[in-house]
C-alpha atoms as a PDB file:
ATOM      1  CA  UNK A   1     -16.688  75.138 -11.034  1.00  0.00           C
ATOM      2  CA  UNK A   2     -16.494  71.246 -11.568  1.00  0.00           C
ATOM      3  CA  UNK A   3     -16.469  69.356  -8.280  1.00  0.00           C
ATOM      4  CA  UNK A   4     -15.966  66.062  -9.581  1.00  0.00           C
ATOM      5  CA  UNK A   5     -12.512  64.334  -8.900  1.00  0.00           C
ATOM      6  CA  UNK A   6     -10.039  64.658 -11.618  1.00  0.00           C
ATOM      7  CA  UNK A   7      -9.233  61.172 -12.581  1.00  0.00           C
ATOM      8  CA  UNK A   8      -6.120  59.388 -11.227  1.00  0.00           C
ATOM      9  CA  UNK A   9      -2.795  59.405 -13.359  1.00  0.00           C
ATOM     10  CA  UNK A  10      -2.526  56.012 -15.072  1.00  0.00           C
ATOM     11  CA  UNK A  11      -0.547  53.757 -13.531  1.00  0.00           C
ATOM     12  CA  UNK A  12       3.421  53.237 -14.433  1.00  0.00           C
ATOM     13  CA  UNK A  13       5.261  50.330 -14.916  1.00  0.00           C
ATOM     14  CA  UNK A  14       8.215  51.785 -14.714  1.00  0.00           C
ATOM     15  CA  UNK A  15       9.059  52.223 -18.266  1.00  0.00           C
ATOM     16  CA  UNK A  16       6.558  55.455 -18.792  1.00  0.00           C
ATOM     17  CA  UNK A  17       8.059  58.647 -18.892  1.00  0.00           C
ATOM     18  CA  UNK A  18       6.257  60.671 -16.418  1.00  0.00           C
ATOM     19  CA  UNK A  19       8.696  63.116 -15.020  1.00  0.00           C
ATOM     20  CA  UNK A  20      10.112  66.665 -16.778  1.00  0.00           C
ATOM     21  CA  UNK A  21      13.731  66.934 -17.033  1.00  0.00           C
ATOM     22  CA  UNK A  22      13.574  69.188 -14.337  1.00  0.00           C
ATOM     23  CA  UNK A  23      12.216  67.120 -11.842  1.00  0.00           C
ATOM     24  CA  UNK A  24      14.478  63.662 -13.219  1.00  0.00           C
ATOM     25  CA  UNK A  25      17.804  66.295 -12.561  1.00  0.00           C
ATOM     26  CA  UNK A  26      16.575  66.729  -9.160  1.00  0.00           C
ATOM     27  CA  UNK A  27      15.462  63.157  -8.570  1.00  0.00           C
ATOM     28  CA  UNK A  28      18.602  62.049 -10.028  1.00  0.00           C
ATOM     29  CA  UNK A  29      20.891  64.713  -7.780  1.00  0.00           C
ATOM     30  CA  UNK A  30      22.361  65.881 -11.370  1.00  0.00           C
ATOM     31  CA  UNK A  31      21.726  69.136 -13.293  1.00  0.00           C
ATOM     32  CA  UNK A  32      19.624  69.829 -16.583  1.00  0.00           C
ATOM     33  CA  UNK A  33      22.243  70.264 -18.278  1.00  0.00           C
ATOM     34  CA  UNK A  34      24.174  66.674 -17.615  1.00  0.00           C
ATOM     35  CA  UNK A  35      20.706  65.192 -18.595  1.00  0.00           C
ATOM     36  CA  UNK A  36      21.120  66.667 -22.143  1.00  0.00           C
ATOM     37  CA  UNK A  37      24.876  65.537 -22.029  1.00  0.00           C
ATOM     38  CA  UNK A  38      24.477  61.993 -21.364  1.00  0.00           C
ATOM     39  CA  UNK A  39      21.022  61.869 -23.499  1.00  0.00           C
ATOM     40  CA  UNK A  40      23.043  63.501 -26.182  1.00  0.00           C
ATOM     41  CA  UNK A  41      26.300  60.641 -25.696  1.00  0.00           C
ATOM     42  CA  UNK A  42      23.784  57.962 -25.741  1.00  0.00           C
ATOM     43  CA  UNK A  43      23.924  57.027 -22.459  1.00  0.00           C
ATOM     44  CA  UNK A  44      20.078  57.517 -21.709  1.00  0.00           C
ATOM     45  CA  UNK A  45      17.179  58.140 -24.266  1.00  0.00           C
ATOM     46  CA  UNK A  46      13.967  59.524 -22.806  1.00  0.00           C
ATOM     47  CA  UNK A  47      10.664  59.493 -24.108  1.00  0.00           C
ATOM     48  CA  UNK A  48       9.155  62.213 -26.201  1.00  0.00           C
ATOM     49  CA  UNK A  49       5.631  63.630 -25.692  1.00  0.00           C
ATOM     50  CA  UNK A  50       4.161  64.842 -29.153  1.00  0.00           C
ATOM     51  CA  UNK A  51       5.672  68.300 -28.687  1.00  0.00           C
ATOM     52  CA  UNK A  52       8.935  67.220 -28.148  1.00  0.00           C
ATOM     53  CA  UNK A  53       9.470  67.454 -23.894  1.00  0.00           C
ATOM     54  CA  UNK A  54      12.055  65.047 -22.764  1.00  0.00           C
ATOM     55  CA  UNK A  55       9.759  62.578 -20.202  1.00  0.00           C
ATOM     56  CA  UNK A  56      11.716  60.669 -17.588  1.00  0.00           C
ATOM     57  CA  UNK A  57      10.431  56.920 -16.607  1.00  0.00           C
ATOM     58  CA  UNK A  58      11.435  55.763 -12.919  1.00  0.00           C
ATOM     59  CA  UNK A  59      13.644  53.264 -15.125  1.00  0.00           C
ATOM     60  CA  UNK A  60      15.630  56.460 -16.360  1.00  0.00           C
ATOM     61  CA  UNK A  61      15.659  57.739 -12.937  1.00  0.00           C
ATOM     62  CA  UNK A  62      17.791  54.225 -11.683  1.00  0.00           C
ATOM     63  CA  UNK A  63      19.589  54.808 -15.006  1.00  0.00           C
ATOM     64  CA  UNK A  64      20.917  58.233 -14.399  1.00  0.00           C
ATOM     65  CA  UNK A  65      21.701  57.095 -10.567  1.00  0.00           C
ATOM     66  CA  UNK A  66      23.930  54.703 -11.458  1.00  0.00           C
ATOM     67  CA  UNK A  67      25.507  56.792 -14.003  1.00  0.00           C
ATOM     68  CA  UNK A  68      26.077  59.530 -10.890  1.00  0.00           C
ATOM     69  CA  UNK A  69      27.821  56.265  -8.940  1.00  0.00           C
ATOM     70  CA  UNK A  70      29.868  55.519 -12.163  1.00  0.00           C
ATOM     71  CA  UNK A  71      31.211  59.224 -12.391  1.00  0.00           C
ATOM     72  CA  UNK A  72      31.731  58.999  -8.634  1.00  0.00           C
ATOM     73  CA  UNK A  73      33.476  55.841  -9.160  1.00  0.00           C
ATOM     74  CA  UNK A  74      35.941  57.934 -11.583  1.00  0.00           C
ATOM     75  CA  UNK A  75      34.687  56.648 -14.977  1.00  0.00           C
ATOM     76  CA  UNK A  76      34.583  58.841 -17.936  1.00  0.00           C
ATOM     77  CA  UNK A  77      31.865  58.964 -19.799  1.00  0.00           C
ATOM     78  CA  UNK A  78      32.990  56.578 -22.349  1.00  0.00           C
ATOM     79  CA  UNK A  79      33.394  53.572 -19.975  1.00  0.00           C
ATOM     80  CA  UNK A  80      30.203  54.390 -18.113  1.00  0.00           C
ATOM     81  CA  UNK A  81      28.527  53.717 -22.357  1.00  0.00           C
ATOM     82  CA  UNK A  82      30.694  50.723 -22.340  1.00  0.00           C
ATOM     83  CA  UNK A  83      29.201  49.769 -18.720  1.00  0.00           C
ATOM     84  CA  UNK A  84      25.783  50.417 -19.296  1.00  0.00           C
ATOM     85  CA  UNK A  85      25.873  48.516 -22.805  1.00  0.00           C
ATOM     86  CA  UNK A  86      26.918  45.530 -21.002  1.00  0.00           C
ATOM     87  CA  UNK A  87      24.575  45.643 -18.083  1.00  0.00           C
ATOM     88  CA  UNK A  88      21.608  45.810 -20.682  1.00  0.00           C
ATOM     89  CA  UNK A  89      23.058  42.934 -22.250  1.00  0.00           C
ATOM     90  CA  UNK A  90      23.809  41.342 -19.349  1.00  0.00           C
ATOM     91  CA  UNK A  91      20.066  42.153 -18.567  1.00  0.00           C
ATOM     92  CA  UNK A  92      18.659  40.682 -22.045  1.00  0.00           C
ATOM     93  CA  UNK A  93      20.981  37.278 -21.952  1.00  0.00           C
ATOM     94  CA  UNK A  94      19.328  36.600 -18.385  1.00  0.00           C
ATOM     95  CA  UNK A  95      16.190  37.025 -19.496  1.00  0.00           C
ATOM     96  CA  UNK A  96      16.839  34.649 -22.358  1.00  0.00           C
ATOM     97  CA  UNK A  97      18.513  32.098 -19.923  1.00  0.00           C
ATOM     98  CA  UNK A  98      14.803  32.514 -17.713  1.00  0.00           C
ATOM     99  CA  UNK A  99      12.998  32.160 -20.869  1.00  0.00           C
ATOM    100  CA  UNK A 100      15.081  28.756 -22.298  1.00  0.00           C
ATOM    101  CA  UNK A 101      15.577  27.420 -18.611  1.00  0.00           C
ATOM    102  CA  UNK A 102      11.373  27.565 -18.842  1.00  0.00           C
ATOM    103  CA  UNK A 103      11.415  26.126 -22.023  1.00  0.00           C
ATOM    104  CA  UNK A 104      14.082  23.099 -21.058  1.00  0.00           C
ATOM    105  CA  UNK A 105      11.823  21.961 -18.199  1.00  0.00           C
ATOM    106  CA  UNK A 106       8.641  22.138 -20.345  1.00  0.00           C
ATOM    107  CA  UNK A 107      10.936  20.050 -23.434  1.00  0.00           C
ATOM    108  CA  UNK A 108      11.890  17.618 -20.612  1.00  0.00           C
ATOM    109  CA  UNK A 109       8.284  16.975 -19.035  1.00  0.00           C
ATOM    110  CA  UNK A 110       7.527  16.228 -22.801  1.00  0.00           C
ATOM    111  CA  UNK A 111      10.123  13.655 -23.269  1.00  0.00           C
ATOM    112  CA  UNK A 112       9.511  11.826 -19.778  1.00  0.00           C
ATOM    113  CA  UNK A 113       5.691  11.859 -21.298  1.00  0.00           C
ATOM    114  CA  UNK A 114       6.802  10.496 -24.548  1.00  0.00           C
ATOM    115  CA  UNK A 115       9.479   8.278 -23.156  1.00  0.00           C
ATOM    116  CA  UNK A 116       6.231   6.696 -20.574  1.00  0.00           C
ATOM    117  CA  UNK A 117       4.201   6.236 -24.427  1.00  0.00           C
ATOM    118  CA  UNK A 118       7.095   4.790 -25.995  1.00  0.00           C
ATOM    119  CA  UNK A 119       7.572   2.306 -22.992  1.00  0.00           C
ATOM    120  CA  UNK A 120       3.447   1.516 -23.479  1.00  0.00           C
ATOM    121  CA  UNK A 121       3.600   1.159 -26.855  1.00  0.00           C
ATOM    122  CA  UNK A 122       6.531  -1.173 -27.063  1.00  0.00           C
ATOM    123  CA  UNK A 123       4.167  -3.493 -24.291  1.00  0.00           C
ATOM    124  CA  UNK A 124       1.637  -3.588 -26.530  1.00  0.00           C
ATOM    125  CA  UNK A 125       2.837  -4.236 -29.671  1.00  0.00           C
ATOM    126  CA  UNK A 126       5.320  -7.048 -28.224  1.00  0.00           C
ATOM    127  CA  UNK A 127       2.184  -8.579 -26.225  1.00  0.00           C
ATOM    128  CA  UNK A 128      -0.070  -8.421 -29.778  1.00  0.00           C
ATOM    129  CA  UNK A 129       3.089 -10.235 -31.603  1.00  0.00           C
ATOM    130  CA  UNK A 130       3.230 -12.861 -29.098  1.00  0.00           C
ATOM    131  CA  UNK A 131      -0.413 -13.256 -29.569  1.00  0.00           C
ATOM    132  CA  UNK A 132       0.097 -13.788 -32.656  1.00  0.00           C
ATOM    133  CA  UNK A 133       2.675 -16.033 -33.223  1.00  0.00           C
ATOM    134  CA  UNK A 134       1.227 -17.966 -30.189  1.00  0.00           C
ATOM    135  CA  UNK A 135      -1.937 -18.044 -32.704  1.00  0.00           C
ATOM    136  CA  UNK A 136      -0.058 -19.055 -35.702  1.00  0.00           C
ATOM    137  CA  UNK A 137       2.575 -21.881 -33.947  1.00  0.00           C
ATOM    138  CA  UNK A 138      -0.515 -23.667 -31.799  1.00  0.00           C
ATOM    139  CA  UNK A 139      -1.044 -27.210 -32.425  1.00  0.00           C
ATOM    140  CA  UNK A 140      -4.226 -27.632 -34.513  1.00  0.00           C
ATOM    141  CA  UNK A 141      -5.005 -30.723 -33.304  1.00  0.00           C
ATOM    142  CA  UNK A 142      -5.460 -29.403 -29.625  1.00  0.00           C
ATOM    143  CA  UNK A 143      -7.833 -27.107 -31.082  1.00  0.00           C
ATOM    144  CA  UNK A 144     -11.715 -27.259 -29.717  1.00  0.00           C
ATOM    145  CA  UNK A 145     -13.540 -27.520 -33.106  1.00  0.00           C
ATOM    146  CA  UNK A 146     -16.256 -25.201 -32.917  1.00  0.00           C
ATOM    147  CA  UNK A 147     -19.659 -25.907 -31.610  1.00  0.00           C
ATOM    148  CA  UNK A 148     -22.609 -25.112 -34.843  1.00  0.00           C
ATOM    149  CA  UNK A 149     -25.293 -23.140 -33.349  1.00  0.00           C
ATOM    150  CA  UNK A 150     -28.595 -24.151 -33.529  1.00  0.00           C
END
């Protein structure tokens, strides 16, 4: 006999399908049988081990809940697709929206940067021409002629 601990199951995210369709129906309040139903209308597509067992993710689990509350709600299973399809998009556009609200804040901070630049630049190059034409317009005879060295 092997005393050593058995090594703890990896951790989930979430996504990871860790439960048998057994277990999902009851953690779900549904039966087997609606499982197959809505996996086989689309509504819900668990992983696969290597053998071919349905494996339920805690995401699935929240899935087929709020397909129960839809059904309770009086919404045939054609609406509840419809519903679902547009909460996942809903889901995707918002995490666009995160993603380009990131980006317009780090596009901004660039353009205040290169805005301040600009501003410098601009300084120096209208100091150098006034240099420059200050250089060009002086009065030569005001000039101190230079001193030879010895």
């Amino acid at each position: 006999m092997n005393d050593s601990p058995s090594p703890p199951p990896p951790a989930s995210d979430g996504t990871t399908g860790v439960y048998s369709i057994a277990v999902a129906a009851e953690l779900s309040g549904m039966s087997v049988q609606a499982l197959r139903l809505y996996e086989r209308k689309g509504l819900l597509q668990p992983q696969r081990t290597a053998g071919g067992t349905r494996r339920y993710s805690d995401t699935d689990i929240v899935r087929l809940r709020r397909i129960h509350k839809l059904i309770d709600d009086g919404i045939n299973l054609t609406g509840i697709a419809r519903v679902l399809g547009l909460e996942d998009d809903n889901t995707t556009i918002r995490g666009h929206n995160h993603n380009l609200r990131a980006d317009n804040r780090t596009l901004r901070a660039q353009n205040s940067q290169l805005t301040t630049e600009n501003a410098d630049l601009r300084a120096a190059s209208t100091n150098a021409l006034q240099t420059t034409t200050d250089a060009l317009t002086a009065d030569p005879s005001s000039a101190k002629p230079a001193t030879p060295r010895s």
